[in-house]
PDB file of N, CA and C in Angstrom:
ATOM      1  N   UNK A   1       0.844  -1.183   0.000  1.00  0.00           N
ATOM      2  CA  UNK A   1       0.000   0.000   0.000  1.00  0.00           C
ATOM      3  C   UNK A   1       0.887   1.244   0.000  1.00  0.00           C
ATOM      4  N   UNK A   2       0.773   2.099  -0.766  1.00  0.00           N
ATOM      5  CA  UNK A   2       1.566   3.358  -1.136  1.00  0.00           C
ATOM      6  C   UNK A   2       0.713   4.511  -0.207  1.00  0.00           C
ATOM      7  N   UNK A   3       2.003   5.409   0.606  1.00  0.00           N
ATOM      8  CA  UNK A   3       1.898   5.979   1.300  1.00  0.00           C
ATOM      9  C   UNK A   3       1.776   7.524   0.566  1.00  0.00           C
ATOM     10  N   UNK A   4       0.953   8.532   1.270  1.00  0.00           N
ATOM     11  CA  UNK A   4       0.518   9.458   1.121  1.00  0.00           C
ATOM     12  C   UNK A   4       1.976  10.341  -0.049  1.00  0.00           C
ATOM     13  N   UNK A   5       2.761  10.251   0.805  1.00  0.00           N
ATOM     14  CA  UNK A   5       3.774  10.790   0.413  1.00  0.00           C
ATOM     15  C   UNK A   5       4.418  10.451  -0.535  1.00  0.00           C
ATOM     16  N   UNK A   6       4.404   9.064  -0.851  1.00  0.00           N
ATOM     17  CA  UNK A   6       4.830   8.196  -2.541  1.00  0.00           C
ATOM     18  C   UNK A   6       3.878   8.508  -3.241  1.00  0.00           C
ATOM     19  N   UNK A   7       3.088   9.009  -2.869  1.00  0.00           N
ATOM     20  CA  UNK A   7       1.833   9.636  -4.528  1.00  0.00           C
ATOM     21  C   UNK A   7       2.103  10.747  -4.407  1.00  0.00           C
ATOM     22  N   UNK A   8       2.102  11.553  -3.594  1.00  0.00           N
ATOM     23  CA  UNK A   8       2.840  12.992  -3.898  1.00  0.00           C
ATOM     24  C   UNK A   8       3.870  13.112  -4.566  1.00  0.00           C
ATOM     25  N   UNK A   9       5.179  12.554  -4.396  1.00  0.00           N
ATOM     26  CA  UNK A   9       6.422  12.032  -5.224  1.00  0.00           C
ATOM     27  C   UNK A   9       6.405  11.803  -6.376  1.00  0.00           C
ATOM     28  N   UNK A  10       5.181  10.966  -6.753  1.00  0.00           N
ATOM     29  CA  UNK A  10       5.545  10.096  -8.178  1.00  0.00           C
ATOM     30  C   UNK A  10       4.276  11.337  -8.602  1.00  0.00           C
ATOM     31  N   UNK A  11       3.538  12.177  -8.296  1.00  0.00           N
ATOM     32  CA  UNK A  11       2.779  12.987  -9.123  1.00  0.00           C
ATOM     33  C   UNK A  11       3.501  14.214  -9.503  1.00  0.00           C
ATOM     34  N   UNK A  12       4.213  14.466  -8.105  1.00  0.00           N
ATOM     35  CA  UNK A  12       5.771  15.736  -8.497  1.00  0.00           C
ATOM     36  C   UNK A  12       6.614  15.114  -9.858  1.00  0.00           C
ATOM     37  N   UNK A  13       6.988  14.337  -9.605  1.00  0.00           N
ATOM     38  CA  UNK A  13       8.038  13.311 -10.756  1.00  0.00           C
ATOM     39  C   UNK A  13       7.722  13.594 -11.797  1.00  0.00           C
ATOM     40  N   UNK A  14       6.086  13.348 -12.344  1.00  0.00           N
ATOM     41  CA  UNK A  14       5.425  13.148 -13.558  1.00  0.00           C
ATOM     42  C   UNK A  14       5.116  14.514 -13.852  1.00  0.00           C
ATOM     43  N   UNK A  15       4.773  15.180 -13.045  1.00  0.00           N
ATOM     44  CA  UNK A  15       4.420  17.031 -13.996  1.00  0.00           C
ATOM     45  C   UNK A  15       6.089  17.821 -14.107  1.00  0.00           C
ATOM     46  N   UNK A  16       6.866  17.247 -13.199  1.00  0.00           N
ATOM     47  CA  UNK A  16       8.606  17.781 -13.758  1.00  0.00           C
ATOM     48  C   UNK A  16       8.686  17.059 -15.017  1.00  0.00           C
ATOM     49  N   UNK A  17       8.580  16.191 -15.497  1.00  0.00           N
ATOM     50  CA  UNK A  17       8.777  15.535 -16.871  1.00  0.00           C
ATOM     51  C   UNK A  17       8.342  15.939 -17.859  1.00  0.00           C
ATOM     52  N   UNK A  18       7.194  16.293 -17.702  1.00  0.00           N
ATOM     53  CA  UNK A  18       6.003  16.963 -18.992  1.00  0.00           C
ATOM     54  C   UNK A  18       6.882  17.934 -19.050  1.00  0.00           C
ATOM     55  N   UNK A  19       6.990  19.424 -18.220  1.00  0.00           N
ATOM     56  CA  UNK A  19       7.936  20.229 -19.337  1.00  0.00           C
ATOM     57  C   UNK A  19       7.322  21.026 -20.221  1.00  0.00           C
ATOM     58  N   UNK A  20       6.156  21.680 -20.045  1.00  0.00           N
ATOM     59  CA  UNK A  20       5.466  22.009 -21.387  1.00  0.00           C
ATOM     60  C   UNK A  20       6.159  23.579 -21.520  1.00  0.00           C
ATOM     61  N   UNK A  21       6.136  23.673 -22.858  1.00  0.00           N
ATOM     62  CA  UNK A  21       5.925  24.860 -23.490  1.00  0.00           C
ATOM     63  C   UNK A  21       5.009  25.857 -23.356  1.00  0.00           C
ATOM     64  N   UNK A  22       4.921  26.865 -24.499  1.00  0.00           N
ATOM     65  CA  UNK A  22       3.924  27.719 -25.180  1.00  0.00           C
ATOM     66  C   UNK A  22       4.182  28.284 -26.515  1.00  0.00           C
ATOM     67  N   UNK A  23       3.067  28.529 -27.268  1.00  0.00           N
ATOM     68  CA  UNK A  23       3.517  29.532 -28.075  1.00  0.00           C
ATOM     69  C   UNK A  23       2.788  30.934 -27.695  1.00  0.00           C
ATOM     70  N   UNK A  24       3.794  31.837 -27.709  1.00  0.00           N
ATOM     71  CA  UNK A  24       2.459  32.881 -27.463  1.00  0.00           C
ATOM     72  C   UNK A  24       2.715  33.957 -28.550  1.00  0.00           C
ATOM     73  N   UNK A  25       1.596  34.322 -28.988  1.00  0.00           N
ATOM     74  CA  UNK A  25       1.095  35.206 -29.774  1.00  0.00           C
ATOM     75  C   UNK A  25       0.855  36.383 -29.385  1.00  0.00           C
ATOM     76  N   UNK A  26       1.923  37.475 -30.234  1.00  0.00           N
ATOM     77  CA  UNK A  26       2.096  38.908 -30.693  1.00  0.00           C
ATOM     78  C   UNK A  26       0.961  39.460 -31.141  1.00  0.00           C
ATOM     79  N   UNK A  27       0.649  41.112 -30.612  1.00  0.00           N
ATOM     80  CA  UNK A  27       0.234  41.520 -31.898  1.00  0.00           C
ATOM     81  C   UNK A  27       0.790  42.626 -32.242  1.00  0.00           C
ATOM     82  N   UNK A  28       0.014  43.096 -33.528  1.00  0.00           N
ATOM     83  CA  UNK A  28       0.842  43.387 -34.301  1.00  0.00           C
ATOM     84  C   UNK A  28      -0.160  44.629 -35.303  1.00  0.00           C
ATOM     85  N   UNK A  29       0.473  45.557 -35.925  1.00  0.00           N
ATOM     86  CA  UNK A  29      -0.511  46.168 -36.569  1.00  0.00           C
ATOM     87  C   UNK A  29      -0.830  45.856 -38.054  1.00  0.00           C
ATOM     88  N   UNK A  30      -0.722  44.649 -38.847  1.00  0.00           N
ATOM     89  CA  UNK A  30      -0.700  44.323 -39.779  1.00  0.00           C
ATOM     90  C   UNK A  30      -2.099  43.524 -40.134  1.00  0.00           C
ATOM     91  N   UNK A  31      -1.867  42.512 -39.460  1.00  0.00           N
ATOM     92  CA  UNK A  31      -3.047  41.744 -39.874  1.00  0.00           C
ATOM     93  C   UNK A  31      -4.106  41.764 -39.184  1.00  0.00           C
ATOM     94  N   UNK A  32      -5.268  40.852 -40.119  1.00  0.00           N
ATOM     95  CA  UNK A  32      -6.945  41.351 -39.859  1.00  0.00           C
ATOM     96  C   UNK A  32      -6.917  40.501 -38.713  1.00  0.00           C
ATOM     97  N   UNK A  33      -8.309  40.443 -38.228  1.00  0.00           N
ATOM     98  CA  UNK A  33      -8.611  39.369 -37.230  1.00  0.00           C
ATOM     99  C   UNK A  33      -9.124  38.205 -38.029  1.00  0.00           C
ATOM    100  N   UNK A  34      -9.837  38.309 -38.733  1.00  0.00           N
ATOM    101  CA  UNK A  34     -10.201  37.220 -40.078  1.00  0.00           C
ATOM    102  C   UNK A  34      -9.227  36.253 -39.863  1.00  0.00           C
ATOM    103  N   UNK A  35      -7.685  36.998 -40.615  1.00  0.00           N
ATOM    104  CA  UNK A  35      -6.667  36.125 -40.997  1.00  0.00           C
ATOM    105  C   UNK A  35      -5.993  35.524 -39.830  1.00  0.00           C
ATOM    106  N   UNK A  36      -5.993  36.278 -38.549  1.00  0.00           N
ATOM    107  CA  UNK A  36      -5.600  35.810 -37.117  1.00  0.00           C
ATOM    108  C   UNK A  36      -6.615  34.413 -36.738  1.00  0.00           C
ATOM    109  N   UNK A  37      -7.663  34.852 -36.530  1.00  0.00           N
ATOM    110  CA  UNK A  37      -8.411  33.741 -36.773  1.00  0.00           C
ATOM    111  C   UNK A  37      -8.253  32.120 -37.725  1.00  0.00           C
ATOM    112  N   UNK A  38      -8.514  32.586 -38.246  1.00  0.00           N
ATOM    113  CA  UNK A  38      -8.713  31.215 -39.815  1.00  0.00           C
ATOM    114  C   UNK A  38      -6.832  30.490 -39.144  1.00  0.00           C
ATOM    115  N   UNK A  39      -6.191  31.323 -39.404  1.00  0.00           N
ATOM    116  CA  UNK A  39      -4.851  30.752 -39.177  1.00  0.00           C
ATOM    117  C   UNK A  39      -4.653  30.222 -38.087  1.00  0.00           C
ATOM    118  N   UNK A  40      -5.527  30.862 -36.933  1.00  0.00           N
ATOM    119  CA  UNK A  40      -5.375  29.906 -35.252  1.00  0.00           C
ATOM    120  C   UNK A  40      -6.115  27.960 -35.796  1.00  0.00           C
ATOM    121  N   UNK A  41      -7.393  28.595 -36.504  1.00  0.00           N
ATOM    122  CA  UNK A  41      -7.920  27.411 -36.289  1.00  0.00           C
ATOM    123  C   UNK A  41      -7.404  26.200 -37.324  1.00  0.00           C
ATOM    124  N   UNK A  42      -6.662  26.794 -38.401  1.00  0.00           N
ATOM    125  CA  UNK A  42      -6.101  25.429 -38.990  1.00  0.00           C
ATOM    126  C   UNK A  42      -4.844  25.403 -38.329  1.00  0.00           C
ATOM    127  N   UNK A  43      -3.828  26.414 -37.770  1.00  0.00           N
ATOM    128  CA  UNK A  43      -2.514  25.786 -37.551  1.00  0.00           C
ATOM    129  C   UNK A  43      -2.643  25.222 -35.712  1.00  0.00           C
ATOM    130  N   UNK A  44      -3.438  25.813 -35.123  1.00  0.00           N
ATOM    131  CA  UNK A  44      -3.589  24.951 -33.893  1.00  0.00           C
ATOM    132  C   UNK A  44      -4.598  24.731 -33.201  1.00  0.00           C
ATOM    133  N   UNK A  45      -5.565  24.101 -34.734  1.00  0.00           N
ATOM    134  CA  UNK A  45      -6.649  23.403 -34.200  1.00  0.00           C
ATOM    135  C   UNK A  45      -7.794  24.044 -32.931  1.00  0.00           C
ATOM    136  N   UNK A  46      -7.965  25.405 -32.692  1.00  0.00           N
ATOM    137  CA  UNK A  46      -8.752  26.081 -32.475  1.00  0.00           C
ATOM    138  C   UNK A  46     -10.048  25.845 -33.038  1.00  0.00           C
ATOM    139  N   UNK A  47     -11.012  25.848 -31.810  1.00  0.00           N
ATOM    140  CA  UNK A  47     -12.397  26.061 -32.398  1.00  0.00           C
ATOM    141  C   UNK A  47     -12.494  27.667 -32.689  1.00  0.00           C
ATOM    142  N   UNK A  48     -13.712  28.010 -33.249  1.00  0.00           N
ATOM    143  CA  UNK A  48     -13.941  29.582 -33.703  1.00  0.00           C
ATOM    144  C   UNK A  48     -14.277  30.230 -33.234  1.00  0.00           C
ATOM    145  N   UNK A  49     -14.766  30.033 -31.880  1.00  0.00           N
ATOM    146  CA  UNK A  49     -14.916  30.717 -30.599  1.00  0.00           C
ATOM    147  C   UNK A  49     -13.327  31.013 -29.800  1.00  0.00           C
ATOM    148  N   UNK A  50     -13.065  29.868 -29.735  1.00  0.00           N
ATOM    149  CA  UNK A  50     -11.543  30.097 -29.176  1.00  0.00           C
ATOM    150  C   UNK A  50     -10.434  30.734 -30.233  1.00  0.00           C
ATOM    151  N   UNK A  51     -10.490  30.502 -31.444  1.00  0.00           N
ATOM    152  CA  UNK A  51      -9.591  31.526 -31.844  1.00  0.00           C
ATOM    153  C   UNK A  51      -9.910  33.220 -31.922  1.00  0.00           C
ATOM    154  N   UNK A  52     -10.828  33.503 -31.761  1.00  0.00           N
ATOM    155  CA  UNK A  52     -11.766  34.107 -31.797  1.00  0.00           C
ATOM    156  C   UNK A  52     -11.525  35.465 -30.333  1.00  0.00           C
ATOM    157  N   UNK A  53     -11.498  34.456 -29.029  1.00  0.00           N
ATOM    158  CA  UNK A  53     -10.859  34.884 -28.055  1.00  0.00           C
ATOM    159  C   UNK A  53      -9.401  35.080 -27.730  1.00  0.00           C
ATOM    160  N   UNK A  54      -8.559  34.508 -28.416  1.00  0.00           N
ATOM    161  CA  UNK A  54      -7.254  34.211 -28.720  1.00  0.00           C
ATOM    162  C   UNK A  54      -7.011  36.264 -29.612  1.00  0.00           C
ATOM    163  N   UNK A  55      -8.340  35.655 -30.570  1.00  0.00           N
ATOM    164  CA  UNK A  55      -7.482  37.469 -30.915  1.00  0.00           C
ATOM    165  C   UNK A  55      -7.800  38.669 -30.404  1.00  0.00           C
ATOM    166  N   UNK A  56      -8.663  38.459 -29.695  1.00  0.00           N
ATOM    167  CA  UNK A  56      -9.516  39.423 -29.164  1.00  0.00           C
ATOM    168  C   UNK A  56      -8.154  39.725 -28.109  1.00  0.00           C
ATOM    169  N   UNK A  57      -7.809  38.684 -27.211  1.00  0.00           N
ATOM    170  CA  UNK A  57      -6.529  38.862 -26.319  1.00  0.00           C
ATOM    171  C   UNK A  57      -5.309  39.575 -26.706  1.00  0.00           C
ATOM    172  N   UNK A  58      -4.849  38.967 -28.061  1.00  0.00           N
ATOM    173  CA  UNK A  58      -3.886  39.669 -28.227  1.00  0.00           C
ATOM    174  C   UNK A  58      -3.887  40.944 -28.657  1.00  0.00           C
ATOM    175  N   UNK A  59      -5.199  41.651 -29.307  1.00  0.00           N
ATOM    176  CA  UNK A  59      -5.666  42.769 -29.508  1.00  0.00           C
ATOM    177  C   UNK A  59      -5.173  43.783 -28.440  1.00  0.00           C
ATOM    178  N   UNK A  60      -5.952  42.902 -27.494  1.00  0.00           N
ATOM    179  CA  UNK A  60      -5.976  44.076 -26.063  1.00  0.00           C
ATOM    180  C   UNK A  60      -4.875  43.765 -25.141  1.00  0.00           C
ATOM    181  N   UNK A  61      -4.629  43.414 -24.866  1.00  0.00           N
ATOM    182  CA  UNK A  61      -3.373  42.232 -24.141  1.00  0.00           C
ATOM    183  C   UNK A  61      -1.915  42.376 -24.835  1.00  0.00           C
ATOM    184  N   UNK A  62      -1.697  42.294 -25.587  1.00  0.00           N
ATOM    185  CA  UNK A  62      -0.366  42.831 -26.490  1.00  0.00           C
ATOM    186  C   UNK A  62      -0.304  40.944 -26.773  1.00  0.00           C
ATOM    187  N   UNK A  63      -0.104  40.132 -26.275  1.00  0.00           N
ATOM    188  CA  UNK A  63      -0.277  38.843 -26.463  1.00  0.00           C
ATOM    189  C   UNK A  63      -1.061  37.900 -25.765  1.00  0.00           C
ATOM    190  N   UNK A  64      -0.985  36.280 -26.334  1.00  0.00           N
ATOM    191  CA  UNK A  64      -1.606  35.499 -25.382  1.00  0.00           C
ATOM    192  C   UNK A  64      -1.079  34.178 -26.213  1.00  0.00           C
ATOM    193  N   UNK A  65      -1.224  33.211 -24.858  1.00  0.00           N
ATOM    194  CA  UNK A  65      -0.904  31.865 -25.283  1.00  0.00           C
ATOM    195  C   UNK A  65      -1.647  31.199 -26.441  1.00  0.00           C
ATOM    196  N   UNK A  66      -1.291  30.647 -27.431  1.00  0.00           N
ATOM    197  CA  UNK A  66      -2.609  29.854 -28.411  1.00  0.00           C
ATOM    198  C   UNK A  66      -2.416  28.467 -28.291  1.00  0.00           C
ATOM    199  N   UNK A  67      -1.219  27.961 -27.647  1.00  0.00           N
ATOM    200  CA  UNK A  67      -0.745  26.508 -27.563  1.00  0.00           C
ATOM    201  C   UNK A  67       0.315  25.799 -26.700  1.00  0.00           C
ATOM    202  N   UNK A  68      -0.312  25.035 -25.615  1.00  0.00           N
ATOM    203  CA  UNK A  68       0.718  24.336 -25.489  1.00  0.00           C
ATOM    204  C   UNK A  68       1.082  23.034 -25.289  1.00  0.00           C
ATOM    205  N   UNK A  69       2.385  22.445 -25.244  1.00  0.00           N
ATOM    206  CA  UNK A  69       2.805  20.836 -25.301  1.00  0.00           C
ATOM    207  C   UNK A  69       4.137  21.280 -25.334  1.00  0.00           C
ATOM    208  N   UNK A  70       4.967  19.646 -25.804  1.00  0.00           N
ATOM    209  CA  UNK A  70       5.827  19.736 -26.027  1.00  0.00           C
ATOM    210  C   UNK A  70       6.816  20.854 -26.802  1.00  0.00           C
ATOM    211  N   UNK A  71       8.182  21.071 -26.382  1.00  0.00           N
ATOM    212  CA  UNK A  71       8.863  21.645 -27.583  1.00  0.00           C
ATOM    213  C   UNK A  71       8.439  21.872 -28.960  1.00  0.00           C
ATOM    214  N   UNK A  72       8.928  20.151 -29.278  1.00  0.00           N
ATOM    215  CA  UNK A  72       9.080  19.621 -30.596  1.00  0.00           C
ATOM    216  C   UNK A  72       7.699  19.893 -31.078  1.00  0.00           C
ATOM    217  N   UNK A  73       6.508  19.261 -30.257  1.00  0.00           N
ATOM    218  CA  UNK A  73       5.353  19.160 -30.856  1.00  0.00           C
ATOM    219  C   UNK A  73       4.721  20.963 -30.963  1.00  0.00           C
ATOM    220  N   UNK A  74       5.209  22.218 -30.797  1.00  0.00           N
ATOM    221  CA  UNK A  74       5.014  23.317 -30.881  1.00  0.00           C
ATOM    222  C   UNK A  74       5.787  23.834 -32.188  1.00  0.00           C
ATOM    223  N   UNK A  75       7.080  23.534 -32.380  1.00  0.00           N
ATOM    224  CA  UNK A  75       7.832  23.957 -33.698  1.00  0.00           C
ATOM    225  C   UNK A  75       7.157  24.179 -34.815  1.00  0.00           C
ATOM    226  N   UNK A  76       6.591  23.085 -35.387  1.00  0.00           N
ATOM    227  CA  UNK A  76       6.242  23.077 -36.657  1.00  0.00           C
ATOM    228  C   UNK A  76       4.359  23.963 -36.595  1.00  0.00           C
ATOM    229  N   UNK A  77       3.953  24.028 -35.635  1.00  0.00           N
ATOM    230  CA  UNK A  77       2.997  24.939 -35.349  1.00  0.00           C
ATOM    231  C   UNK A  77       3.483  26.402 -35.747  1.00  0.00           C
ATOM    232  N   UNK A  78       4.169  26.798 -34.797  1.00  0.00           N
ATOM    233  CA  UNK A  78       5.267  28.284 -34.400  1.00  0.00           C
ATOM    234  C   UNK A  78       5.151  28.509 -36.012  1.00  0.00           C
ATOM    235  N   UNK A  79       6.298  27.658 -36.476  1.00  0.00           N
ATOM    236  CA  UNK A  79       6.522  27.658 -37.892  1.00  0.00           C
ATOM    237  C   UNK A  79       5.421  28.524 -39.095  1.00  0.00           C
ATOM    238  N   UNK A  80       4.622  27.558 -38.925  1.00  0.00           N
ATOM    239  CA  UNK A  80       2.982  27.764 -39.605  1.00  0.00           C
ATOM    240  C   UNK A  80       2.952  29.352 -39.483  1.00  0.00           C
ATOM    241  N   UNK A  81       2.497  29.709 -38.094  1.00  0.00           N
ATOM    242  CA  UNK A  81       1.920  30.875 -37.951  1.00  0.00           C
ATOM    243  C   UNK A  81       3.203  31.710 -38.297  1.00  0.00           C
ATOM    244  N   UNK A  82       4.104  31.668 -37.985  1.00  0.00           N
ATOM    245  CA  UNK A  82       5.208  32.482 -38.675  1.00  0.00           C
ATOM    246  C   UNK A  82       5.385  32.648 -40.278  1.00  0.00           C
ATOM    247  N   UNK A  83       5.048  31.822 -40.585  1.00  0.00           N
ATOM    248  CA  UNK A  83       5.031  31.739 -42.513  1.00  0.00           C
ATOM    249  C   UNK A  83       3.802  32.824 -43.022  1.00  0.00           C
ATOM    250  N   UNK A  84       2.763  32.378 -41.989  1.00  0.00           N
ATOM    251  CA  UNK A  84       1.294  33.265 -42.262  1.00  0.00           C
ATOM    252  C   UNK A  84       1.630  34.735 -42.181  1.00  0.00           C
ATOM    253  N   UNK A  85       2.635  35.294 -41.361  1.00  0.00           N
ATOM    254  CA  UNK A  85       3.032  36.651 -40.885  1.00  0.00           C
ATOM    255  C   UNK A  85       2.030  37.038 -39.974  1.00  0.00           C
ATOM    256  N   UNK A  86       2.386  36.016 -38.600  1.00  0.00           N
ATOM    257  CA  UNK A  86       1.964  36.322 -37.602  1.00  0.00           C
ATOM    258  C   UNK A  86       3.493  36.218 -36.791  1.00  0.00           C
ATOM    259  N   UNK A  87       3.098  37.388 -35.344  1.00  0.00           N
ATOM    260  CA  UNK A  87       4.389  37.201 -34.545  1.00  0.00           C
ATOM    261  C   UNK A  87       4.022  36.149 -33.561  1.00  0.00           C
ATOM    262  N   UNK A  88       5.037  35.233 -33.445  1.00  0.00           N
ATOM    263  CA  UNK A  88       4.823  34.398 -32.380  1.00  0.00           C
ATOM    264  C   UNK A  88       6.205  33.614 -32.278  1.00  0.00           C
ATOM    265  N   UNK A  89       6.491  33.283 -30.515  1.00  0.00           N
ATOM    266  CA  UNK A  89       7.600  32.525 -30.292  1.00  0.00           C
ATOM    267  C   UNK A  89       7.009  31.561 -29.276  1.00  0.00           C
ATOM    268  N   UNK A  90       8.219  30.103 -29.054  1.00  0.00           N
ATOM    269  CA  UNK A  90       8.041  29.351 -27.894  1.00  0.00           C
ATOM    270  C   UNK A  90       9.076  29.507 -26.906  1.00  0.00           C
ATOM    271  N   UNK A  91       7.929  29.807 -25.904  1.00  0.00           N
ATOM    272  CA  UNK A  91       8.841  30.128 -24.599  1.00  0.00           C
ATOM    273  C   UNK A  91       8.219  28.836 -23.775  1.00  0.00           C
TER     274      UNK A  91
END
């Protein structure tokens, strides 16, 4: 039988491992919200409500998170929206 304190341990253990990222999203005075939009929801799978709020944030907010996970699994996202000429990095 595992003691209070060995599930605390092995649940500390397991969220130090994950490690997650972000990308967070710039704004910027260039592009529409349209194109902020449409581009949240195909490059990271945003519904249209949530990308929706995503720009509304970075509007007012100067940025906001649109994604996170892994590193690796953020790159080729980042990428995307960077090609689109949106600002965004992973921190």
């Amino acid at each position: 039988m595992s003691t209070k304190e060995e599930v605390l341990e092995e649940v500390l253990e397991k969220t130090t491992i994950q490690d997650n990222s972000e990308i967070v999203l710039y704004n910027d005075d260039v592009n529409t919200f349209d194109h902020v939009i449409e581009t949240l929801i195909y490059t990271c799978e945003h519904s249209p409500v949530q990308a929706e709020q995503c720009a509304l944030l970075v509007h007012y907010k100067g940025k906001c998170t649109v994604k996170t996970g892994s590193y690796e699994e953020l790159v080729p996202r980042c990428s995307k929206l960077l090609q689109a000429g949106l600002s965004a990095e992973i921190v």
